[in-house]
N, C-alpha and C. Protein backbone atom coordinates (compact mmCIF):
# COMPACT_ATOMS: atom_id res chain seq x y z
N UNK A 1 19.74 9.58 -35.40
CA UNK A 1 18.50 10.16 -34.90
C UNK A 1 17.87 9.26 -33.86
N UNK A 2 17.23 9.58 -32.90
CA UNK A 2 16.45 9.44 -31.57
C UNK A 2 15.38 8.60 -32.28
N UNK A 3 14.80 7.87 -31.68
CA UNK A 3 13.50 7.50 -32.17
C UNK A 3 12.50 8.46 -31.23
N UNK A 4 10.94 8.64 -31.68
CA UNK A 4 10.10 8.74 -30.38
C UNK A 4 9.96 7.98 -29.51
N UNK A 5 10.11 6.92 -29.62
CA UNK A 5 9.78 5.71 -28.33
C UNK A 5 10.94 6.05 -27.47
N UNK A 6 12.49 5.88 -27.89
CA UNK A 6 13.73 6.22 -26.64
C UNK A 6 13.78 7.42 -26.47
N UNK A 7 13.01 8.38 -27.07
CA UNK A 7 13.28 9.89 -26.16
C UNK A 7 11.78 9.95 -25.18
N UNK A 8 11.15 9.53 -25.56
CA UNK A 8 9.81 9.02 -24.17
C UNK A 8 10.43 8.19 -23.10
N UNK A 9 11.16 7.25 -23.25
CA UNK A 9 11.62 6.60 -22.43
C UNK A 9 13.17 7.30 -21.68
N UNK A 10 13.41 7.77 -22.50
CA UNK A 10 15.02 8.61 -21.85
C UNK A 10 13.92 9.73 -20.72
N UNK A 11 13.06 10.52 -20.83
CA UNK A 11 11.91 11.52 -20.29
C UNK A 11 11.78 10.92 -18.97
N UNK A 12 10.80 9.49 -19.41
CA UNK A 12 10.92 8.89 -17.80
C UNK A 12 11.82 8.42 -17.09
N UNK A 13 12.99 8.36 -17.44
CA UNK A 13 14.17 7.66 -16.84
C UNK A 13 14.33 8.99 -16.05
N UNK A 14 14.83 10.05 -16.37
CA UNK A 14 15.26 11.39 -15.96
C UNK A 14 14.13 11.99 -14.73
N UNK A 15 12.56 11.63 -15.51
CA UNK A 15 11.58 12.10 -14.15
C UNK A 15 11.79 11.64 -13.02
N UNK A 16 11.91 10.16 -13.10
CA UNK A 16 11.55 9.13 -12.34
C UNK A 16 10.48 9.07 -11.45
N UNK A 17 9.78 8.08 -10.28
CA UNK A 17 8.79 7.71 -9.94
C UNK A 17 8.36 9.37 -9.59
N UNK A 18 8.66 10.64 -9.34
CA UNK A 18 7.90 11.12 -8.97
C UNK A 18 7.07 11.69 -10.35
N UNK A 19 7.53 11.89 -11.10
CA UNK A 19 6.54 12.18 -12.39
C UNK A 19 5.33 11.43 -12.24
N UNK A 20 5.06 10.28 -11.65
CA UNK A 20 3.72 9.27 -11.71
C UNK A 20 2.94 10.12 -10.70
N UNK A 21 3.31 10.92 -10.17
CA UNK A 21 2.19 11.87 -8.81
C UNK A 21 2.32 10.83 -7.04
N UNK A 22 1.62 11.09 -6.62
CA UNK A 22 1.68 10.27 -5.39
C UNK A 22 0.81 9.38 -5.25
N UNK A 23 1.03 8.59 -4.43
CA UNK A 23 0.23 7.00 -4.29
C UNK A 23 -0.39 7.15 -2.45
N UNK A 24 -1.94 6.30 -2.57
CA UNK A 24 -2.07 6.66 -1.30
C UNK A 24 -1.66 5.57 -0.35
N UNK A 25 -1.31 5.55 0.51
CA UNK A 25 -1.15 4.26 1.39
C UNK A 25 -2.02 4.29 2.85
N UNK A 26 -2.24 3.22 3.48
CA UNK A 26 -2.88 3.38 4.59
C UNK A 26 -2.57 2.49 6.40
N UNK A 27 -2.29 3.33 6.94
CA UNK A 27 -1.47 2.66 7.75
C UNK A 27 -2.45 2.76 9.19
N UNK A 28 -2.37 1.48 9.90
CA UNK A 28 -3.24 1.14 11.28
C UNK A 28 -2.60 0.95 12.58
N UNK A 29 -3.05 1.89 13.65
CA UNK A 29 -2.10 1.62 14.50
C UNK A 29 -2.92 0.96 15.78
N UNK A 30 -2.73 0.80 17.37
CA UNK A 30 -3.65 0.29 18.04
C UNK A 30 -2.50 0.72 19.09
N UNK A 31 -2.92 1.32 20.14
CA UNK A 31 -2.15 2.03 21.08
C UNK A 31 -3.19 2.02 22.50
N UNK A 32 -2.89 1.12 23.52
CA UNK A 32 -3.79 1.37 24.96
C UNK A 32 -5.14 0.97 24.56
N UNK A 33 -5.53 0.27 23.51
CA UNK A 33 -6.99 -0.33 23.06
C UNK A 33 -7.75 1.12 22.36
N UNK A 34 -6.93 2.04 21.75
CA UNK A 34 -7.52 3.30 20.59
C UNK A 34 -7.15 2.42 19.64
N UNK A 35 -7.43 2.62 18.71
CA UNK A 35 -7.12 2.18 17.18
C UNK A 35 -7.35 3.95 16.24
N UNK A 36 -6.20 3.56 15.70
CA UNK A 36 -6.04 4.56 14.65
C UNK A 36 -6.20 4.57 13.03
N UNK A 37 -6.33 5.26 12.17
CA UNK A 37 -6.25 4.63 10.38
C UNK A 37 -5.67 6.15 10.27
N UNK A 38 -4.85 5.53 9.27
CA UNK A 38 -3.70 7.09 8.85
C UNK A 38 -3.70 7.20 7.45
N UNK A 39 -4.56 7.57 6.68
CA UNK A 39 -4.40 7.28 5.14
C UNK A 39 -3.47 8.66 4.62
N UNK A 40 -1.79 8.23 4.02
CA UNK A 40 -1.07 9.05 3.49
C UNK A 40 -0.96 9.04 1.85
N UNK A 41 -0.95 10.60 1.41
CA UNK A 41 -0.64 10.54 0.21
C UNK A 41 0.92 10.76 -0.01
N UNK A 42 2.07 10.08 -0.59
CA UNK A 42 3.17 10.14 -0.71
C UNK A 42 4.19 9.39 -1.98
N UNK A 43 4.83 9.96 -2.80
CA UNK A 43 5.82 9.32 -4.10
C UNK A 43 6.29 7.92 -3.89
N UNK A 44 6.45 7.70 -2.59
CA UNK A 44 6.72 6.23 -1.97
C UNK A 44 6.22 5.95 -0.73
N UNK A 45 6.55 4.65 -0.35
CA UNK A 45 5.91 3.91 0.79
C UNK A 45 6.88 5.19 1.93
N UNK A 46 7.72 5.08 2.02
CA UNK A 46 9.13 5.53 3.11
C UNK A 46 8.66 6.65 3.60
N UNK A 47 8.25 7.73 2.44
CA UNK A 47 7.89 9.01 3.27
C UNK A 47 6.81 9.09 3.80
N UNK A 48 5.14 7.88 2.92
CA UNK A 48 4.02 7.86 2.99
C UNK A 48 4.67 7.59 4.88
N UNK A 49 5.33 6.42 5.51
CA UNK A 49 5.44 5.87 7.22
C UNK A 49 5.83 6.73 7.19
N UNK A 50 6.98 7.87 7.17
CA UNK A 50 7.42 8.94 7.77
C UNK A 50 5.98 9.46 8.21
N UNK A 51 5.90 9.99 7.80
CA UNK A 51 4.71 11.03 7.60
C UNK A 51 3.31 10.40 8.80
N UNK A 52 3.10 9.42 8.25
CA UNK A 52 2.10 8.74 9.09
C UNK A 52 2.46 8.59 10.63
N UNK A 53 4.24 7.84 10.67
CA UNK A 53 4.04 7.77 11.89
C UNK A 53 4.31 9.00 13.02
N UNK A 54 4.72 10.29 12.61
CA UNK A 54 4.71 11.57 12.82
C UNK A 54 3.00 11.91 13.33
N UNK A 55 2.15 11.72 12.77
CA UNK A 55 0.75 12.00 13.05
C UNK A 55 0.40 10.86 13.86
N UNK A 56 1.14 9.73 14.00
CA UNK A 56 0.55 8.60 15.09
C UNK A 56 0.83 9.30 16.49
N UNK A 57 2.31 9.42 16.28
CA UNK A 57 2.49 9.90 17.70
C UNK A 57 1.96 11.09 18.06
N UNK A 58 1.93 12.09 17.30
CA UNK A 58 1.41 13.51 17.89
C UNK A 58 0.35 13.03 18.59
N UNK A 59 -0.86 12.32 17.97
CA UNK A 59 -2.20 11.75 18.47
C UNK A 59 -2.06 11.33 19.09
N UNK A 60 -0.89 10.07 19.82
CA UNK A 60 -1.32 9.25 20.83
C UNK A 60 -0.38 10.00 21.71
N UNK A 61 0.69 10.78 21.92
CA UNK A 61 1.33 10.90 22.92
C UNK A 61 0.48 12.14 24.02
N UNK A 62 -0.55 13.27 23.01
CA UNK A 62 -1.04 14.05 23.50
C UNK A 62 -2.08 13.07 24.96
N UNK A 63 -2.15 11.91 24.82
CA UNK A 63 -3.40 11.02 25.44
C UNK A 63 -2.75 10.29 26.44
N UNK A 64 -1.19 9.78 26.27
CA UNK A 64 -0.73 9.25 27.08
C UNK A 64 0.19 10.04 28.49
N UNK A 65 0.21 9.43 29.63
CA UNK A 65 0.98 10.13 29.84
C UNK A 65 2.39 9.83 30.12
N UNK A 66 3.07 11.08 30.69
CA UNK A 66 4.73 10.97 30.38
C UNK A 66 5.44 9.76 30.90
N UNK A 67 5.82 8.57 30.24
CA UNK A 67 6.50 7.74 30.99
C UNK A 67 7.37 7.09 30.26
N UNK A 68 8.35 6.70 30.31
CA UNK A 68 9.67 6.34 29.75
C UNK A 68 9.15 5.39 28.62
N UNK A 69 8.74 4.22 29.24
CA UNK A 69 8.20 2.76 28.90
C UNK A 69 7.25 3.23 28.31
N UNK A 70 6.12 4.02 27.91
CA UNK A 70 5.38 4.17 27.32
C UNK A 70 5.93 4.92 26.34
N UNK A 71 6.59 5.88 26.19
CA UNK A 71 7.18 6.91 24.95
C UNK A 71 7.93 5.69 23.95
N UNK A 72 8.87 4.47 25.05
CA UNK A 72 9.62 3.96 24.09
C UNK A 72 8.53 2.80 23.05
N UNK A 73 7.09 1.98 24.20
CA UNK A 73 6.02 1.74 22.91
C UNK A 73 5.69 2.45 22.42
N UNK A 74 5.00 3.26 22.80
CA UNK A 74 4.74 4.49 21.48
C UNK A 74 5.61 4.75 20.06
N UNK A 75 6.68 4.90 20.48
CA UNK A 75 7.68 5.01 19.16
C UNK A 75 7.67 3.70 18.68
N UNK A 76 7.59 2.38 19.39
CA UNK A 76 7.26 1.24 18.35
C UNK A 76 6.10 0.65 17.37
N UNK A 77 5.43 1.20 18.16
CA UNK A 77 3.84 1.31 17.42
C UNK A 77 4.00 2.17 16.47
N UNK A 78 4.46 3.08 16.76
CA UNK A 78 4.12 4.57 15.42
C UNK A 78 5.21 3.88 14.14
N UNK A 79 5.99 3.19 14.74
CA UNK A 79 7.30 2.84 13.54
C UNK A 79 6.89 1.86 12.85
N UNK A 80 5.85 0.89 13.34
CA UNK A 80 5.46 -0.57 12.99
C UNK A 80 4.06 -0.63 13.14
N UNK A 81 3.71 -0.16 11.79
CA UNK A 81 2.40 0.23 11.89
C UNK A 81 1.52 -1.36 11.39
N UNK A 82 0.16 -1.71 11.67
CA UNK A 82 -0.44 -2.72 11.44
C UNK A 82 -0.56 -2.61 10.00
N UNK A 83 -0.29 -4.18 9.29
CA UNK A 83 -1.49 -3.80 7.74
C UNK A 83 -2.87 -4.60 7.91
């Protein structure tokens, strides 16, 4: 027979971290002297930057304009966000 304690624990093994809900994280960016704050709710850090840096760029690229050298900072900023 199972105890209750290893079938609680077999439960969370099987959920894993997303059973805990999402965690918020907060990510800062600084682009042409704007400064940005991106607070994401997400199961982990990985998707929380996905996510964030997706909304960095939408925001800053609408402001900048089209130039090679600037798209390729832009994508470094949005990827490497400040803490």
């Amino acid at each position: 027979m199972l105890t209750s304690k290893f079938k609680v624990l077999v439960v969370f093994a099987l959920l894993g971290p997303s059973a805990f809900g999402a965690q918020k994280f907060d990510f800062k960016y600084s682009f042409e002297g704007e400064k940005l704050s991106i607070s994401q709710e997400a199961p982990d850090y990985y998707a929380a930057l996905t996510k964030a840096a997706k909304s960095c760029f939408s925001h800053f690229k609408s402001k900048a304009k089209a130039n090679q050298q600037k798209g390729i900072d832009l994508i470094d900023i949005c990827a490497n966000p400040r803490s």
